[in-house]
C-alpha atoms as a PDB file:
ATOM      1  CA  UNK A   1     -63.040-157.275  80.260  1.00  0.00           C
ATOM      2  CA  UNK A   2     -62.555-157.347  76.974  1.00  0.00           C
ATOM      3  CA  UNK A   3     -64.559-155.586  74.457  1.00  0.00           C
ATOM      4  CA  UNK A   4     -66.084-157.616  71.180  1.00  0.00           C
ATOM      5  CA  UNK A   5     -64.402-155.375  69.117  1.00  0.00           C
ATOM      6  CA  UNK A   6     -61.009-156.187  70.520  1.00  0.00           C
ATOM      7  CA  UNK A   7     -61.727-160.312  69.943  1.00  0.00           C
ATOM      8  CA  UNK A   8     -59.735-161.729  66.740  1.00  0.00           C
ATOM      9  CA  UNK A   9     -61.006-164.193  65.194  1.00  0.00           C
ATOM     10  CA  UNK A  10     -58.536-166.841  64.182  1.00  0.00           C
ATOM     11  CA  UNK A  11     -58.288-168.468  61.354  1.00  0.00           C
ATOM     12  CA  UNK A  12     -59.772-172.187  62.658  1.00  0.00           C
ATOM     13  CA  UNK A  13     -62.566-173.127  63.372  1.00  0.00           C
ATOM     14  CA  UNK A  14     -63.424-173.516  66.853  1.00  0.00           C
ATOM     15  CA  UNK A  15     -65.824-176.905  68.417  1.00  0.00           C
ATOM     16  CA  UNK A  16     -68.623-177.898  66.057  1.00  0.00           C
ATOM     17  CA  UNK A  17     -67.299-175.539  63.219  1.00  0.00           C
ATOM     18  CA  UNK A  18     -68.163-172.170  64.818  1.00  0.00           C
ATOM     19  CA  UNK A  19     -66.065-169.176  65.002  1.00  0.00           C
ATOM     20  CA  UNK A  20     -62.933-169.401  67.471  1.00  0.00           C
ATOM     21  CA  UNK A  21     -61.899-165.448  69.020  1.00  0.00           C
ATOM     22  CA  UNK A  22     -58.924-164.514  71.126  1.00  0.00           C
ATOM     23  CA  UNK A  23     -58.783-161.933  73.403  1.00  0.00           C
ATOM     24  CA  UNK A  24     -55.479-160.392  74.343  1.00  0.00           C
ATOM     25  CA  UNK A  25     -53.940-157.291  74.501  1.00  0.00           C
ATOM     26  CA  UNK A  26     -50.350-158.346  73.003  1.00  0.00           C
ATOM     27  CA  UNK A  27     -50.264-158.787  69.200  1.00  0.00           C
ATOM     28  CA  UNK A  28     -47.016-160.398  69.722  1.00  0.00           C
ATOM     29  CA  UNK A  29     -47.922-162.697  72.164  1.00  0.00           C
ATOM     30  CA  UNK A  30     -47.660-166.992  71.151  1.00  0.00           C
ATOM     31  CA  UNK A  31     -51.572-167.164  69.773  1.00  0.00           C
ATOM     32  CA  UNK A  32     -51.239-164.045  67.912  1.00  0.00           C
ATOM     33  CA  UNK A  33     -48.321-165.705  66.324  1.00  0.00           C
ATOM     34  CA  UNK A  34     -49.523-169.113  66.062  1.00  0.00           C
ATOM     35  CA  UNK A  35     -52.810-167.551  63.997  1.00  0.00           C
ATOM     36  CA  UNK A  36     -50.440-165.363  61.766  1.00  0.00           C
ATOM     37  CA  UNK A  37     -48.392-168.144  60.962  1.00  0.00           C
ATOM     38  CA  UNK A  38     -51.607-170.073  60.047  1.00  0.00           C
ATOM     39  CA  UNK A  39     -52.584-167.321  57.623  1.00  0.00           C
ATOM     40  CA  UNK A  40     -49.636-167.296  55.706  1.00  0.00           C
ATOM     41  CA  UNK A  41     -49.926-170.790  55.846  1.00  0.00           C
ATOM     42  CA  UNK A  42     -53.598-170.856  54.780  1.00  0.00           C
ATOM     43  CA  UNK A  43     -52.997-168.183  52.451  1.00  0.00           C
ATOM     44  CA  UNK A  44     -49.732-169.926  50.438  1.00  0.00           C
ATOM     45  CA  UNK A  45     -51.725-173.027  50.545  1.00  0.00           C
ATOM     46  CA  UNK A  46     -54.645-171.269  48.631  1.00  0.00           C
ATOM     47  CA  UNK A  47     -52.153-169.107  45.954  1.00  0.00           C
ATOM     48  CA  UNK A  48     -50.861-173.136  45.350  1.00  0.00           C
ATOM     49  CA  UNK A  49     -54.289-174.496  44.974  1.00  0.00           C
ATOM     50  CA  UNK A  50     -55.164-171.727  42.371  1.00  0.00           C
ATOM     51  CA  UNK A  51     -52.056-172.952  40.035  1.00  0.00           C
ATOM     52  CA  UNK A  52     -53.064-176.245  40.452  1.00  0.00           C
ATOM     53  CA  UNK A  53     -57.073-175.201  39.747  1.00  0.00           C
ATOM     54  CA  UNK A  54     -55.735-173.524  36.778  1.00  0.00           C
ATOM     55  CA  UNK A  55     -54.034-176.640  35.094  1.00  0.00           C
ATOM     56  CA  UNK A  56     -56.895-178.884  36.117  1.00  0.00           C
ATOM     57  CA  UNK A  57     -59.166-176.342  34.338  1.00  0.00           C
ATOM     58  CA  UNK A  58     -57.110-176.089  30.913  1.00  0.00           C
ATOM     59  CA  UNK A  59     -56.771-179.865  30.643  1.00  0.00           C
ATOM     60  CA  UNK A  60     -59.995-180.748  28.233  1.00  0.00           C
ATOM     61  CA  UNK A  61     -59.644-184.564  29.379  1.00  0.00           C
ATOM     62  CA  UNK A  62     -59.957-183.718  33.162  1.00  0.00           C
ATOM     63  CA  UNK A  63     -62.559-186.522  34.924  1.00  0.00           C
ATOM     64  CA  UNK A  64     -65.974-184.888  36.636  1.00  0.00           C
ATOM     65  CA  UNK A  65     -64.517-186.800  40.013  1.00  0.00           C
ATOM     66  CA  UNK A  66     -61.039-184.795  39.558  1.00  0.00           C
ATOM     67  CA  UNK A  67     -63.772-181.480  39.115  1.00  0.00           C
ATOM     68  CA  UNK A  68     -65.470-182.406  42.373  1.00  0.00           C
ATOM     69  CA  UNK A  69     -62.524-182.548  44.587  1.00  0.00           C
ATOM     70  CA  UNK A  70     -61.194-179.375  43.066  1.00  0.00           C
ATOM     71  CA  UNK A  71     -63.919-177.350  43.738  1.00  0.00           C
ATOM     72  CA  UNK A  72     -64.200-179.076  47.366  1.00  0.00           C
ATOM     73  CA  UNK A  73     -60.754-178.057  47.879  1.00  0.00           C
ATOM     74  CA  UNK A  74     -61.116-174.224  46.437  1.00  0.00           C
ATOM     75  CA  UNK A  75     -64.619-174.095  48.825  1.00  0.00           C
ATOM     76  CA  UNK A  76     -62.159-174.744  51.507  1.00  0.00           C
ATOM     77  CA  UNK A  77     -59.247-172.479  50.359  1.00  0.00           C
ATOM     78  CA  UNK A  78     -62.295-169.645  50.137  1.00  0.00           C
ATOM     79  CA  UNK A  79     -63.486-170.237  53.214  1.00  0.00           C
ATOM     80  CA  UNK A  80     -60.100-169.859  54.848  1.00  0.00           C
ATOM     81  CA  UNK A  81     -59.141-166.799  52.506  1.00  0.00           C
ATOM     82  CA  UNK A  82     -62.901-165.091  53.689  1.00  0.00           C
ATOM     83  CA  UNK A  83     -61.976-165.764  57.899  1.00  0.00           C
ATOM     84  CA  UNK A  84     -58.822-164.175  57.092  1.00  0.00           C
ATOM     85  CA  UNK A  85     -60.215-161.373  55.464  1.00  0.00           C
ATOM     86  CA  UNK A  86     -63.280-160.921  57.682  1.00  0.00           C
ATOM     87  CA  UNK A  87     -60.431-160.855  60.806  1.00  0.00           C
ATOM     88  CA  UNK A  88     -58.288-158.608  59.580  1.00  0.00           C
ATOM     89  CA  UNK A  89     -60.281-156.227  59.157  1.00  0.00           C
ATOM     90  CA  UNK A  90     -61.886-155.937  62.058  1.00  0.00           C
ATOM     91  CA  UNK A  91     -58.245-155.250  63.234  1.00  0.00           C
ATOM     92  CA  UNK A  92     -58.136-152.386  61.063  1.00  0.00           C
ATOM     93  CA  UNK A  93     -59.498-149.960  63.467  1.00  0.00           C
ATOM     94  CA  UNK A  94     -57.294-151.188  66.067  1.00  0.00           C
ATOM     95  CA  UNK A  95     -53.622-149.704  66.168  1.00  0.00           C
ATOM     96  CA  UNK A  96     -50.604-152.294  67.548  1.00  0.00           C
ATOM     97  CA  UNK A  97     -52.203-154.811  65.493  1.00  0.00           C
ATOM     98  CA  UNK A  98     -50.274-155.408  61.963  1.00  0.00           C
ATOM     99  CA  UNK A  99     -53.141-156.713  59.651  1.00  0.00           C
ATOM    100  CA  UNK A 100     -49.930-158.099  56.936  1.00  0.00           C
ATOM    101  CA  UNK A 101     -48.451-160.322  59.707  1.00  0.00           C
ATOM    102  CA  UNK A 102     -48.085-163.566  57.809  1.00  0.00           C
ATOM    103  CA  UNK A 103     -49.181-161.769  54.400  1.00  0.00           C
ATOM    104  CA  UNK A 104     -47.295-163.440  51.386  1.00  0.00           C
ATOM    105  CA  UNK A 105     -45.353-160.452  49.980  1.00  0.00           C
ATOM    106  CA  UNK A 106     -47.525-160.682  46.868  1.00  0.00           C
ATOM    107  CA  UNK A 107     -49.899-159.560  48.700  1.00  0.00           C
ATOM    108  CA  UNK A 108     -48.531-156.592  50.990  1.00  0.00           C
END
């Protein structure tokens, strides 16, 4: 059985929004690939959405609708960036288990 501390939890969210954990011993294994690849993923699409907030942001004439959506989309981008975060390191303490798998090199 695995132990709570050995669960990672992946970066999606699982049935009605709650938490989704794997439990496996191999780091290398398909999931534990499949949820790196979605970090880089999630994390690219959030360094991209931070460009984009920035130009929205310096344009005086930007519409309150445009606003919304962009701070909708950053909530999500945070939320993503915050499951990564919160996942990784719980990993910390656990050696075989590369917490920069899928890490843009920007931020190794």
């Amino acid at each position: 059985m695995t132990s709570c501390t050995e669960l990672r939890l992946l970066p999606w969210p699982g049935p009605d929004g709650k938490p989704c954990f794997l439990s496996t011993d191999d780091a290398g294994g398909y999931l534990s690939r499949l949820a790196d690849n979605t970090e880089a993923i999630q994390l690219g699409l959030g360094i991209e959405l931070l460009d984009h907030a920035r130009e929205v942001l310096a344009d005086a004439e930007t519409e309150p609708d445009e606003l919304r959506a962009l701070a909708m989309d950053l909530t999500g981008a945070l939320q993503d960036a915050v499951r990564i975060a919160t996942s990784r390191g719980h990993r910390l303490s656990h050696p075989g288990h590369s917490i920069h798998a899928g890490l843009p090199a920007n931020f190794r």
